[in-house]
PDB file of N, CA and C in Angstrom:
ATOM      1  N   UNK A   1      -4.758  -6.152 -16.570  1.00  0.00           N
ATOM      2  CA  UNK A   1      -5.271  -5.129 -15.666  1.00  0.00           C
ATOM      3  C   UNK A   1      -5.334  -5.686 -14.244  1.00  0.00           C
ATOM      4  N   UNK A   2      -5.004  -4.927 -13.538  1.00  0.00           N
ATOM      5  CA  UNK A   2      -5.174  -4.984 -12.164  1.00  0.00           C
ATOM      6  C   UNK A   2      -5.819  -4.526 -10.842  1.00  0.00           C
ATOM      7  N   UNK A   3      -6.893  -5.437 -10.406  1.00  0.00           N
ATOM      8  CA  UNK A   3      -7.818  -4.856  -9.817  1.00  0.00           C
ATOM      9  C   UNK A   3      -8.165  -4.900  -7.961  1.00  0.00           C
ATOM     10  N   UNK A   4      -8.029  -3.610  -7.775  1.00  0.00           N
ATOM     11  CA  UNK A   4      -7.481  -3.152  -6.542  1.00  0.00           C
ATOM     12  C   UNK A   4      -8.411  -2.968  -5.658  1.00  0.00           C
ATOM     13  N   UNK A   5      -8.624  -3.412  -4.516  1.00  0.00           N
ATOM     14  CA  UNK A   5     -10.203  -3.524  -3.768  1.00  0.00           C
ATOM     15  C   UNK A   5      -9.891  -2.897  -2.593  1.00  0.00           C
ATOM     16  N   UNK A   6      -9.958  -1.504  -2.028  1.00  0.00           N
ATOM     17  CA  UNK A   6      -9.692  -1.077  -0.872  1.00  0.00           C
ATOM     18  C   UNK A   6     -10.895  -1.700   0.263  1.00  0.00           C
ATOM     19  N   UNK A   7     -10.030  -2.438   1.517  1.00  0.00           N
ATOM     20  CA  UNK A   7     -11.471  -3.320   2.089  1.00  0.00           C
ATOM     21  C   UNK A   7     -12.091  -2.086   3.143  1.00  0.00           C
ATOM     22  N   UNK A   8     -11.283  -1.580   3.502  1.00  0.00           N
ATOM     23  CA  UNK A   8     -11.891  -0.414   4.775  1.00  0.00           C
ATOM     24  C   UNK A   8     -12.810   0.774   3.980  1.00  0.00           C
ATOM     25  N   UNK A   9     -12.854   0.904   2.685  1.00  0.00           N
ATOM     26  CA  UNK A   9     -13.291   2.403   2.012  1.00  0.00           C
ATOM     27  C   UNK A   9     -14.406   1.203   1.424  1.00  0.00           C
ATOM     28  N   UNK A  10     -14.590   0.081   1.051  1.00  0.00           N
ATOM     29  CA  UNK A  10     -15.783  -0.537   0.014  1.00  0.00           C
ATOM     30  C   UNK A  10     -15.347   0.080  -1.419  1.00  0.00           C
ATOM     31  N   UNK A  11     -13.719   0.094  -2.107  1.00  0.00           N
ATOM     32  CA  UNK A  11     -13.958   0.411  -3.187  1.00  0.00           C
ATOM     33  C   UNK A  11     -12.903  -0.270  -3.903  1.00  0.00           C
ATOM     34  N   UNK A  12     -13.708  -0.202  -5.284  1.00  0.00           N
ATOM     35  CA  UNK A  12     -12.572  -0.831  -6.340  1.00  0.00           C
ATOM     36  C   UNK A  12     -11.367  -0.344  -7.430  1.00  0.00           C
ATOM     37  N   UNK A  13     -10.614  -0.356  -7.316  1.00  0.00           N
ATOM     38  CA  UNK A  13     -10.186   0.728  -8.826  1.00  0.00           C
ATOM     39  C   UNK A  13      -9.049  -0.417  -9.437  1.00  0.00           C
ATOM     40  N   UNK A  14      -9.381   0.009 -10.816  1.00  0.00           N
ATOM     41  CA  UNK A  14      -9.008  -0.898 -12.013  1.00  0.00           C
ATOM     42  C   UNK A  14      -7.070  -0.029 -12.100  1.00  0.00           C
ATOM     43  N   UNK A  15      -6.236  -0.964 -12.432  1.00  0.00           N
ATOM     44  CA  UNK A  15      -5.062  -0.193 -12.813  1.00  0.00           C
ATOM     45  C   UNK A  15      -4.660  -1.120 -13.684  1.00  0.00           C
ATOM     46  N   UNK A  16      -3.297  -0.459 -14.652  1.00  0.00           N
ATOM     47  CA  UNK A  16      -2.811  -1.217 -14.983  1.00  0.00           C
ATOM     48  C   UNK A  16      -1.449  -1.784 -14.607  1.00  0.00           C
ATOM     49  N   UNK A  17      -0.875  -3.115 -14.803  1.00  0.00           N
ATOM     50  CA  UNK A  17      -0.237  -3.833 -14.417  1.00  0.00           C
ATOM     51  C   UNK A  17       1.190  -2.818 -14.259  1.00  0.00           C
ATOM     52  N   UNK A  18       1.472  -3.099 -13.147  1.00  0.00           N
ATOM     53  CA  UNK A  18       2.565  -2.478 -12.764  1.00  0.00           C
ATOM     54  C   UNK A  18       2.569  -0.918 -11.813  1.00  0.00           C
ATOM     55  N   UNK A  19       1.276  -0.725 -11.590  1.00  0.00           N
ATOM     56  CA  UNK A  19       1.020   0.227 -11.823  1.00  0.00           C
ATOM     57  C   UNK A  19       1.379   0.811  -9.865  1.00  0.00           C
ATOM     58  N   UNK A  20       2.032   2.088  -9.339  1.00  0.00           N
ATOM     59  CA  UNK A  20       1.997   1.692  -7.771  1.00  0.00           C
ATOM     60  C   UNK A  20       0.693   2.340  -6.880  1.00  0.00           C
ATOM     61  N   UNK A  21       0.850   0.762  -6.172  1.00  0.00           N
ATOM     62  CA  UNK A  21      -0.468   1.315  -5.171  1.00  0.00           C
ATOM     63  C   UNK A  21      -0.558   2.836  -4.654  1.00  0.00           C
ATOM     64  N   UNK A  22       0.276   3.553  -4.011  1.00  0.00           N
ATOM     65  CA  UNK A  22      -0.034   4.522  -3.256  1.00  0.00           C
ATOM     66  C   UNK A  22      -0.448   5.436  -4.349  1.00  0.00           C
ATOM     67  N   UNK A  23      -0.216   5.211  -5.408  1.00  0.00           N
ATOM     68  CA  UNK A  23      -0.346   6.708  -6.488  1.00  0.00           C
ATOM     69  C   UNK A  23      -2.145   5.823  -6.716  1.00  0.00           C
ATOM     70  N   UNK A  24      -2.264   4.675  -7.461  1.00  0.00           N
ATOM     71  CA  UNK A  24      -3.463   4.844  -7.560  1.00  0.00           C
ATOM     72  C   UNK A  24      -4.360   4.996  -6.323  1.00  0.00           C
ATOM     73  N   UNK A  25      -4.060   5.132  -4.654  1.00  0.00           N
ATOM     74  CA  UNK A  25      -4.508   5.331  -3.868  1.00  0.00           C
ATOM     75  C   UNK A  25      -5.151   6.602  -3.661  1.00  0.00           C
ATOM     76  N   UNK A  26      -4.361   7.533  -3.619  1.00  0.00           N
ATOM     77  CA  UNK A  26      -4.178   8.908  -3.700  1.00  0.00           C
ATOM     78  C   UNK A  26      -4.790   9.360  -5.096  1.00  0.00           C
ATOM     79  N   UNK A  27      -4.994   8.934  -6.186  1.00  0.00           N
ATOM     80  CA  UNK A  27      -5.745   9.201  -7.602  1.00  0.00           C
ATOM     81  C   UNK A  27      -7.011   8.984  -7.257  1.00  0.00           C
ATOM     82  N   UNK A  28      -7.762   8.045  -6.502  1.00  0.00           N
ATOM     83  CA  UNK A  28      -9.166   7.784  -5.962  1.00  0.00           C
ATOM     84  C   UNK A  28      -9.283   8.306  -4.868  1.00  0.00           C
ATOM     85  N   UNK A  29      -8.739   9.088  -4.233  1.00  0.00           N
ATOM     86  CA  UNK A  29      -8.956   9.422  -3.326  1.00  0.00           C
ATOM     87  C   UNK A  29      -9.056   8.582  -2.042  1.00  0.00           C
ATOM     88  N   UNK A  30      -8.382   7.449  -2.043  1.00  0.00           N
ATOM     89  CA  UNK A  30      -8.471   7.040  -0.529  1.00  0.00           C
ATOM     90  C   UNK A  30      -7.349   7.386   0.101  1.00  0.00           C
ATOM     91  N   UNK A  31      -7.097   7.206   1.559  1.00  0.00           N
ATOM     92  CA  UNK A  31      -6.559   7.941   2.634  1.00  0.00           C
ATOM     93  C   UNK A  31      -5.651   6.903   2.924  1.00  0.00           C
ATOM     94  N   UNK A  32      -4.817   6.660   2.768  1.00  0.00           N
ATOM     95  CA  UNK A  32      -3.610   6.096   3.127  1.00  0.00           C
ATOM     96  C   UNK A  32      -2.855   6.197   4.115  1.00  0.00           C
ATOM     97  N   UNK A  33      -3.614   7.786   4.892  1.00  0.00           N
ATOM     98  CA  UNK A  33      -2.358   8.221   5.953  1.00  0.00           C
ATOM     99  C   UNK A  33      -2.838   8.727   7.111  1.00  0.00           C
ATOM    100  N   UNK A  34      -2.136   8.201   7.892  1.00  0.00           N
ATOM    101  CA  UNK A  34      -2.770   8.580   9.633  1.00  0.00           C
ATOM    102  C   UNK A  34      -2.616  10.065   9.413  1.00  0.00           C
ATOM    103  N   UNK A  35      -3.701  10.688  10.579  1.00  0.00           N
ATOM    104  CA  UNK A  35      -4.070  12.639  10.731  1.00  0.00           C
ATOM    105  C   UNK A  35      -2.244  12.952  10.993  1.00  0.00           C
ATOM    106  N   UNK A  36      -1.276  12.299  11.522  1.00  0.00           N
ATOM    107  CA  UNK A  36       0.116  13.077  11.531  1.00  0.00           C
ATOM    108  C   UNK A  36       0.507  13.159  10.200  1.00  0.00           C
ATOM    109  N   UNK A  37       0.309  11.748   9.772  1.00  0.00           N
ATOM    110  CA  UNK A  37       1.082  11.276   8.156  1.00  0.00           C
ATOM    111  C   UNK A  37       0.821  11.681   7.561  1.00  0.00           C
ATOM    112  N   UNK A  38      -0.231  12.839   7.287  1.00  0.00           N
ATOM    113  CA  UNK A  38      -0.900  13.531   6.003  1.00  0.00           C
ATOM    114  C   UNK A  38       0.265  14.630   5.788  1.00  0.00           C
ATOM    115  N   UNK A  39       0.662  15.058   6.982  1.00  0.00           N
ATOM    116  CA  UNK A  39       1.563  16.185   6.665  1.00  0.00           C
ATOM    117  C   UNK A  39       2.817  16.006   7.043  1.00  0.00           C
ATOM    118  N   UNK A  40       3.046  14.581   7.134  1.00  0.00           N
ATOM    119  CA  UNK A  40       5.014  14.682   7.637  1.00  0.00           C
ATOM    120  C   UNK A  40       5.124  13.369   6.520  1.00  0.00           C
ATOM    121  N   UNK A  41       4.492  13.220   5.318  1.00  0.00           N
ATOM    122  CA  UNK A  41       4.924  11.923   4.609  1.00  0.00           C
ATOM    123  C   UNK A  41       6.088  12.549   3.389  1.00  0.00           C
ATOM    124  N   UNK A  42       6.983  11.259   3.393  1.00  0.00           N
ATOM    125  CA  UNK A  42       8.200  11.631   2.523  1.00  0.00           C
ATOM    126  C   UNK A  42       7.350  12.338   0.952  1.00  0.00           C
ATOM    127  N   UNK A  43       6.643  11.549   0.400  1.00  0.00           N
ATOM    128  CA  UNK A  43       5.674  11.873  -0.560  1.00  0.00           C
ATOM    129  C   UNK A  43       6.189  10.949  -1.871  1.00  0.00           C
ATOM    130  N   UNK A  44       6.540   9.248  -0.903  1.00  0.00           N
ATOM    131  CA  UNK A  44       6.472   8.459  -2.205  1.00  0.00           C
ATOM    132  C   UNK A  44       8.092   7.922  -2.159  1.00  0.00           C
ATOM    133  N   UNK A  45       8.889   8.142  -1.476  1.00  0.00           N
ATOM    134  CA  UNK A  45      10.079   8.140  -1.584  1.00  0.00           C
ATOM    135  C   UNK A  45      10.353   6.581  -0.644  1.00  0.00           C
ATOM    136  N   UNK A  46       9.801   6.438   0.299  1.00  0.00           N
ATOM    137  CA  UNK A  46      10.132   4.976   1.195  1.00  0.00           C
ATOM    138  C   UNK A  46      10.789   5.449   2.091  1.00  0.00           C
ATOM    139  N   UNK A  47      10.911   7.038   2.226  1.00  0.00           N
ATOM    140  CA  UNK A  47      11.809   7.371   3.575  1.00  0.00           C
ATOM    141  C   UNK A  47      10.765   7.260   4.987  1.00  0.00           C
ATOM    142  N   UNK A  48       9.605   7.569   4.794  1.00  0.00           N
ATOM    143  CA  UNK A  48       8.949   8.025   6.045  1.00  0.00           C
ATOM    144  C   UNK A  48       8.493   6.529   6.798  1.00  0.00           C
ATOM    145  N   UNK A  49       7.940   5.797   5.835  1.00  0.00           N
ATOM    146  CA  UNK A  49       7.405   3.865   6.476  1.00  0.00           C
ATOM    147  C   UNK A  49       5.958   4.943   6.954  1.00  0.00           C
ATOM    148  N   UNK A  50       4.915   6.120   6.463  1.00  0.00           N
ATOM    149  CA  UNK A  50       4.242   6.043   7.184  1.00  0.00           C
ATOM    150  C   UNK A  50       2.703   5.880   5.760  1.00  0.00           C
ATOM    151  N   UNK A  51       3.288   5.056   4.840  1.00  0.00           N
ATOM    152  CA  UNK A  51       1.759   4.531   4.311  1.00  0.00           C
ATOM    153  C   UNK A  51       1.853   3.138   4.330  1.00  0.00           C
ATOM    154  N   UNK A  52       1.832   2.729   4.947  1.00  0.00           N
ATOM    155  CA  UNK A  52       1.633   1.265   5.336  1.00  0.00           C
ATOM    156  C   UNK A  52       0.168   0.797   5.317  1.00  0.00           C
ATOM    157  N   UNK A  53       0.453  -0.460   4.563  1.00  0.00           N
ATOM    158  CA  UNK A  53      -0.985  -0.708   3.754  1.00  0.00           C
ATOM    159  C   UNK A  53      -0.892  -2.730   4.368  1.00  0.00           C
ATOM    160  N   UNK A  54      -2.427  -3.271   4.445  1.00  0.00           N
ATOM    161  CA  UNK A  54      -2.242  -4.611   5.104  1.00  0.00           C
ATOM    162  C   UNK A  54      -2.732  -5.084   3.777  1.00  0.00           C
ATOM    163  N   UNK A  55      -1.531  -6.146   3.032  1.00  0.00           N
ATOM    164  CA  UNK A  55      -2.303  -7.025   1.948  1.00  0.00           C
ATOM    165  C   UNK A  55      -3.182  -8.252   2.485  1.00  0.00           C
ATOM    166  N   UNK A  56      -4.520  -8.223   2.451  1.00  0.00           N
ATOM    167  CA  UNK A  56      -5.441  -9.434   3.207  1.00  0.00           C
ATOM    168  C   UNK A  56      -5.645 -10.659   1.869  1.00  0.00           C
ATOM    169  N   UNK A  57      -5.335  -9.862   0.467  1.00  0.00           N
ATOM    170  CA  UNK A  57      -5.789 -10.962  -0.348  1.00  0.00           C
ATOM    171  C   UNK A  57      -4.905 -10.877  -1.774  1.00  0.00           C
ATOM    172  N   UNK A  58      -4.487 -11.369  -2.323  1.00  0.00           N
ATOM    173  CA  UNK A  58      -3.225 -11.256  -3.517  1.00  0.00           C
ATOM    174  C   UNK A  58      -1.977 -11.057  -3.688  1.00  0.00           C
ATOM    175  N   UNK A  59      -1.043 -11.205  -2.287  1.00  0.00           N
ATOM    176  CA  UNK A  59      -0.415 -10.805  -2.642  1.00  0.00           C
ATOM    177  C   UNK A  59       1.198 -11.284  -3.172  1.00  0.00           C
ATOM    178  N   UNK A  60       0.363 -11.919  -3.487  1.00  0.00           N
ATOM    179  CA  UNK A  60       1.210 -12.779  -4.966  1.00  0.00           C
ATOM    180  C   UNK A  60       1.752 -12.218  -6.255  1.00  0.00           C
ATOM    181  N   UNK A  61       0.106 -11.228  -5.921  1.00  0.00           N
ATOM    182  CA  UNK A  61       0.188 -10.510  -7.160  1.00  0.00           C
ATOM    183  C   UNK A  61       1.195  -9.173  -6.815  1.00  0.00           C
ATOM    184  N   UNK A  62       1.724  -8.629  -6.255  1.00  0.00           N
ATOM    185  CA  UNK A  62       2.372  -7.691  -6.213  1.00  0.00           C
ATOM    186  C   UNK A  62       4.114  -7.921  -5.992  1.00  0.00           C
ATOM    187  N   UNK A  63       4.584  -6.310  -6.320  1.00  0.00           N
ATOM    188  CA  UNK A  63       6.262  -6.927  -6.405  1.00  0.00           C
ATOM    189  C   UNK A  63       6.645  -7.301  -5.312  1.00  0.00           C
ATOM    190  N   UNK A  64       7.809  -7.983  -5.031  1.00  0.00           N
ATOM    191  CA  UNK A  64       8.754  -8.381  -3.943  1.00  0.00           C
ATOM    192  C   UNK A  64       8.650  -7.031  -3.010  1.00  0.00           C
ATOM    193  N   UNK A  65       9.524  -7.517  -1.782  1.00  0.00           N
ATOM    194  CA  UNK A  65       9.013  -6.357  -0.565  1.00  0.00           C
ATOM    195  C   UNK A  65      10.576  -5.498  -1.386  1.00  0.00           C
ATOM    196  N   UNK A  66      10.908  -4.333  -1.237  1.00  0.00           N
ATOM    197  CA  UNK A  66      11.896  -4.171  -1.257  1.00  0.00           C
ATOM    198  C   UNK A  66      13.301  -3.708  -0.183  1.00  0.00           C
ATOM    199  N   UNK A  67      14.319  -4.017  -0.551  1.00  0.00           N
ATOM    200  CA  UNK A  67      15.360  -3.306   0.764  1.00  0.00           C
ATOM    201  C   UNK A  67      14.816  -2.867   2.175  1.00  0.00           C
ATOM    202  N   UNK A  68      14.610  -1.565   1.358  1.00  0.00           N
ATOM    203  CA  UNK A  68      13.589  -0.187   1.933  1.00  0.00           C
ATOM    204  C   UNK A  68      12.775  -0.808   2.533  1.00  0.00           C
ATOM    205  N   UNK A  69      11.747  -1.415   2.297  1.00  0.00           N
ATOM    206  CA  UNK A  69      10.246  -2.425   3.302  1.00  0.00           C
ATOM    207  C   UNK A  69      10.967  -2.781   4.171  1.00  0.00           C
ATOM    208  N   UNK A  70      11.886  -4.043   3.490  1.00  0.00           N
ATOM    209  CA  UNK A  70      12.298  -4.644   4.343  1.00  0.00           C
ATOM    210  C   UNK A  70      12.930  -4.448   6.086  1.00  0.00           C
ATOM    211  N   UNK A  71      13.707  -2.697   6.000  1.00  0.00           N
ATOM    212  CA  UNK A  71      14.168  -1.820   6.811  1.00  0.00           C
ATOM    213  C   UNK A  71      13.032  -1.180   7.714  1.00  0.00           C
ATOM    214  N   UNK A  72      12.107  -0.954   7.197  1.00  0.00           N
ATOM    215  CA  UNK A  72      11.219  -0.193   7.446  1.00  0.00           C
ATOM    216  C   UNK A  72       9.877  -1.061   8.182  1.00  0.00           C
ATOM    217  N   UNK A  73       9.681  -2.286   7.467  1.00  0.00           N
ATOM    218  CA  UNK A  73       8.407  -2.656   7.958  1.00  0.00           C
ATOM    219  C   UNK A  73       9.115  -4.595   9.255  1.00  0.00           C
ATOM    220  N   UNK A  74      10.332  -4.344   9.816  1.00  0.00           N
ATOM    221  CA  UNK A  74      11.097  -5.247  10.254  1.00  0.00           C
ATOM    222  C   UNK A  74       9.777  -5.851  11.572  1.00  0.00           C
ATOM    223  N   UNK A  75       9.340  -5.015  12.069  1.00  0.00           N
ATOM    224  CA  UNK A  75       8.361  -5.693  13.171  1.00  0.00           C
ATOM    225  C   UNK A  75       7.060  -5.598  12.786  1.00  0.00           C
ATOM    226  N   UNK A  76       6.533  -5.995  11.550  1.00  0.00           N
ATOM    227  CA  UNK A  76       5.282  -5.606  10.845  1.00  0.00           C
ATOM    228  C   UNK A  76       5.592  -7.378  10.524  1.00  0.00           C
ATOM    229  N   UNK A  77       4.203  -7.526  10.243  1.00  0.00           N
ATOM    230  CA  UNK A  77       4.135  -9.187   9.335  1.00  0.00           C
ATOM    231  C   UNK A  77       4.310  -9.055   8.094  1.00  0.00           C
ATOM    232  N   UNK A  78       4.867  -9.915   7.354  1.00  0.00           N
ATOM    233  CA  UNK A  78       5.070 -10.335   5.794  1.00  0.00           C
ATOM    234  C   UNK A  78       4.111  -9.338   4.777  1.00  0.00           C
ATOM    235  N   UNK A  79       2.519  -9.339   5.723  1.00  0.00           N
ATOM    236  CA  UNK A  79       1.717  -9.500   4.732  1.00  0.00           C
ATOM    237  C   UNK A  79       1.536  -7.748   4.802  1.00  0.00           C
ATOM    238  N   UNK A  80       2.198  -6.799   5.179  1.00  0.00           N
ATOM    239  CA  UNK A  80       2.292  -5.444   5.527  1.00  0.00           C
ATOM    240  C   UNK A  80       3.209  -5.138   4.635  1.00  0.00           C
ATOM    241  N   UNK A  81       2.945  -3.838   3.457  1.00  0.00           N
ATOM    242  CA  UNK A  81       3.853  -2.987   2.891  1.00  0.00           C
ATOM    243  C   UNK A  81       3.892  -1.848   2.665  1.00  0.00           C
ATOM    244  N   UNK A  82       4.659  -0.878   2.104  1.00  0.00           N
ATOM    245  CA  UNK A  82       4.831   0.200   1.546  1.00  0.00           C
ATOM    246  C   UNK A  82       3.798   0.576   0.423  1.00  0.00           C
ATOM    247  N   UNK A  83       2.518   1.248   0.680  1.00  0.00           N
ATOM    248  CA  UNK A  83       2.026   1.514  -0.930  1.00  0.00           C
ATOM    249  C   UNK A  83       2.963   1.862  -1.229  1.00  0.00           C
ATOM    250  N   UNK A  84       3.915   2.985  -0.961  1.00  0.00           N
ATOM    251  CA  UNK A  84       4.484   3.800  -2.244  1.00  0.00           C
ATOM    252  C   UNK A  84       5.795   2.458  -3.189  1.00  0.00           C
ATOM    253  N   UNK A  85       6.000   1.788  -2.351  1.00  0.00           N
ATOM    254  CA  UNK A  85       7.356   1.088  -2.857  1.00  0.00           C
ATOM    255  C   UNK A  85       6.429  -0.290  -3.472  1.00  0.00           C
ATOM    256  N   UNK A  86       5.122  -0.510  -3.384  1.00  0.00           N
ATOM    257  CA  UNK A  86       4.460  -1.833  -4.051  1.00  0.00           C
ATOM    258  C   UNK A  86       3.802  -1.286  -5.195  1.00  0.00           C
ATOM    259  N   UNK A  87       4.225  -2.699  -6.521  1.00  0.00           N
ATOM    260  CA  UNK A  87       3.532  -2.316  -7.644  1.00  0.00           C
ATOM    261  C   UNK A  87       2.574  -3.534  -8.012  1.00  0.00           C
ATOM    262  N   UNK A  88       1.026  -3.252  -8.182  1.00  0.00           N
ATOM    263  CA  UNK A  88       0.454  -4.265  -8.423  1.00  0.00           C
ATOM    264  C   UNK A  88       0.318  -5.231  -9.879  1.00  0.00           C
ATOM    265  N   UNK A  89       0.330  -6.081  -9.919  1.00  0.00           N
ATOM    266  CA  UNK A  89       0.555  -6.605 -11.439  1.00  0.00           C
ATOM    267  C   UNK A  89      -1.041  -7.941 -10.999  1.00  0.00           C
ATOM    268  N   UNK A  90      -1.954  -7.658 -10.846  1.00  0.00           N
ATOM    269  CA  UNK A  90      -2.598  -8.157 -10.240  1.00  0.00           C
ATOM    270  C   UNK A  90      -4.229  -8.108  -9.824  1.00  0.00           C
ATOM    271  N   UNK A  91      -4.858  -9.103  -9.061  1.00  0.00           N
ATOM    272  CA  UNK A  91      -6.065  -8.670  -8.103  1.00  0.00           C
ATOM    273  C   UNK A  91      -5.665  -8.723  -6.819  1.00  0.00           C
ATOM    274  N   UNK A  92      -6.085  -7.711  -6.095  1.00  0.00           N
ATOM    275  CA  UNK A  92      -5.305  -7.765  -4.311  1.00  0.00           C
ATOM    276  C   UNK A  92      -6.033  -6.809  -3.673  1.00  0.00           C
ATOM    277  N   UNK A  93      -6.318  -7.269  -2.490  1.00  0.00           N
ATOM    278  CA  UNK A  93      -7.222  -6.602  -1.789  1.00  0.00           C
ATOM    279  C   UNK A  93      -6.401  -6.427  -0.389  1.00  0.00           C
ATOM    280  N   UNK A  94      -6.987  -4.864  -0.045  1.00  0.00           N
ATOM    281  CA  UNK A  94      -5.669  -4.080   0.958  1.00  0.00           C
ATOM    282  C   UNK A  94      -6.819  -3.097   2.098  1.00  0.00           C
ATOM    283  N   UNK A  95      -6.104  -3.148   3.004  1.00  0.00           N
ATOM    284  CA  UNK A  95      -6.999  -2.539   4.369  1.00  0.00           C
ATOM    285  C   UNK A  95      -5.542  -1.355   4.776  1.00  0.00           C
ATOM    286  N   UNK A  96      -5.916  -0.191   4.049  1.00  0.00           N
ATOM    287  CA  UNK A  96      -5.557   0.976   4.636  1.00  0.00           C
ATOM    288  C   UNK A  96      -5.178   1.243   6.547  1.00  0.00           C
ATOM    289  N   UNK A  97      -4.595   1.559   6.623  1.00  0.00           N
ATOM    290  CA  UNK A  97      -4.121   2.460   7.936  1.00  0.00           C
ATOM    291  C   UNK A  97      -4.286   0.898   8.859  1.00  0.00           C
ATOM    292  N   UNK A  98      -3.671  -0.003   9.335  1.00  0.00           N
ATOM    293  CA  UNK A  98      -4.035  -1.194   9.663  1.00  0.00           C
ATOM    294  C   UNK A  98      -2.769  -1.027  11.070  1.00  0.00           C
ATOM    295  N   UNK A  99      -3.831  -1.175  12.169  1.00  0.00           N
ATOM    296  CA  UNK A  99      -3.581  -1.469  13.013  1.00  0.00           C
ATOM    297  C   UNK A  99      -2.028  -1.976  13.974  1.00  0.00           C
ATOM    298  N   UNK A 100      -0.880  -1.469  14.325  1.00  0.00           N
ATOM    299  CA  UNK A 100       0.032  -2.142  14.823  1.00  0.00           C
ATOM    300  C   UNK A 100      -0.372  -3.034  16.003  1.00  0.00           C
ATOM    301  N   UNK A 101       0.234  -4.613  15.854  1.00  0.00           N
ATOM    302  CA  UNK A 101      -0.089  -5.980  16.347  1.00  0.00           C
ATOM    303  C   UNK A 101       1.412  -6.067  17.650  1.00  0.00           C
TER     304      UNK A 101
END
């Protein structure tokens, strides 16, 4: 099991391994998406780059970045991904809507 600690909301939710962040995001109800991104997001596909999530702690535990990230998150740091395209197999702790540096 894999246990998912949103740091900006104070919450935890249990998944299981493999399981992808943005869906269990969106299943608890946290907000993943800037006031534009709520209504112009691909809806899971890796086309839009607009749920971008900051891994602060595990992320070891989650899959490789993919292609798609890779295209998408090019002036973002390492530690920045795609909920919809990351699957956690893991404990990892993530800060929603995170700031461009």
């Amino acid at each position: 099991m894999a246990n998912i600690k949103f740091e900006n909301e104070n919450q935890e939710v249990i998944a299981a391994d493999g399981a992808n962040l943005r869906l269990k995001a969106l299943e608890n109800r946290i907000d993943i998406y800037t006031f534009t991104a709520k209504m112009m997001n691909c809806g899971g596909y890796g086309q839009c780059g607009t749920c971008v999530v900051e891994i602060v702690e595990g992320i070891e535990n989650l899959s490789p970045r993919t292609p798609v990230e890779e295209k998408k998150l090019k002036k973002r740091p390492p530690n920045c991904r795609l909920a919809c395209q990351t699957l956690v197999n893991g404990p990892v702790v993530v800060k929603t809507k995170p700031k461009r540096k």
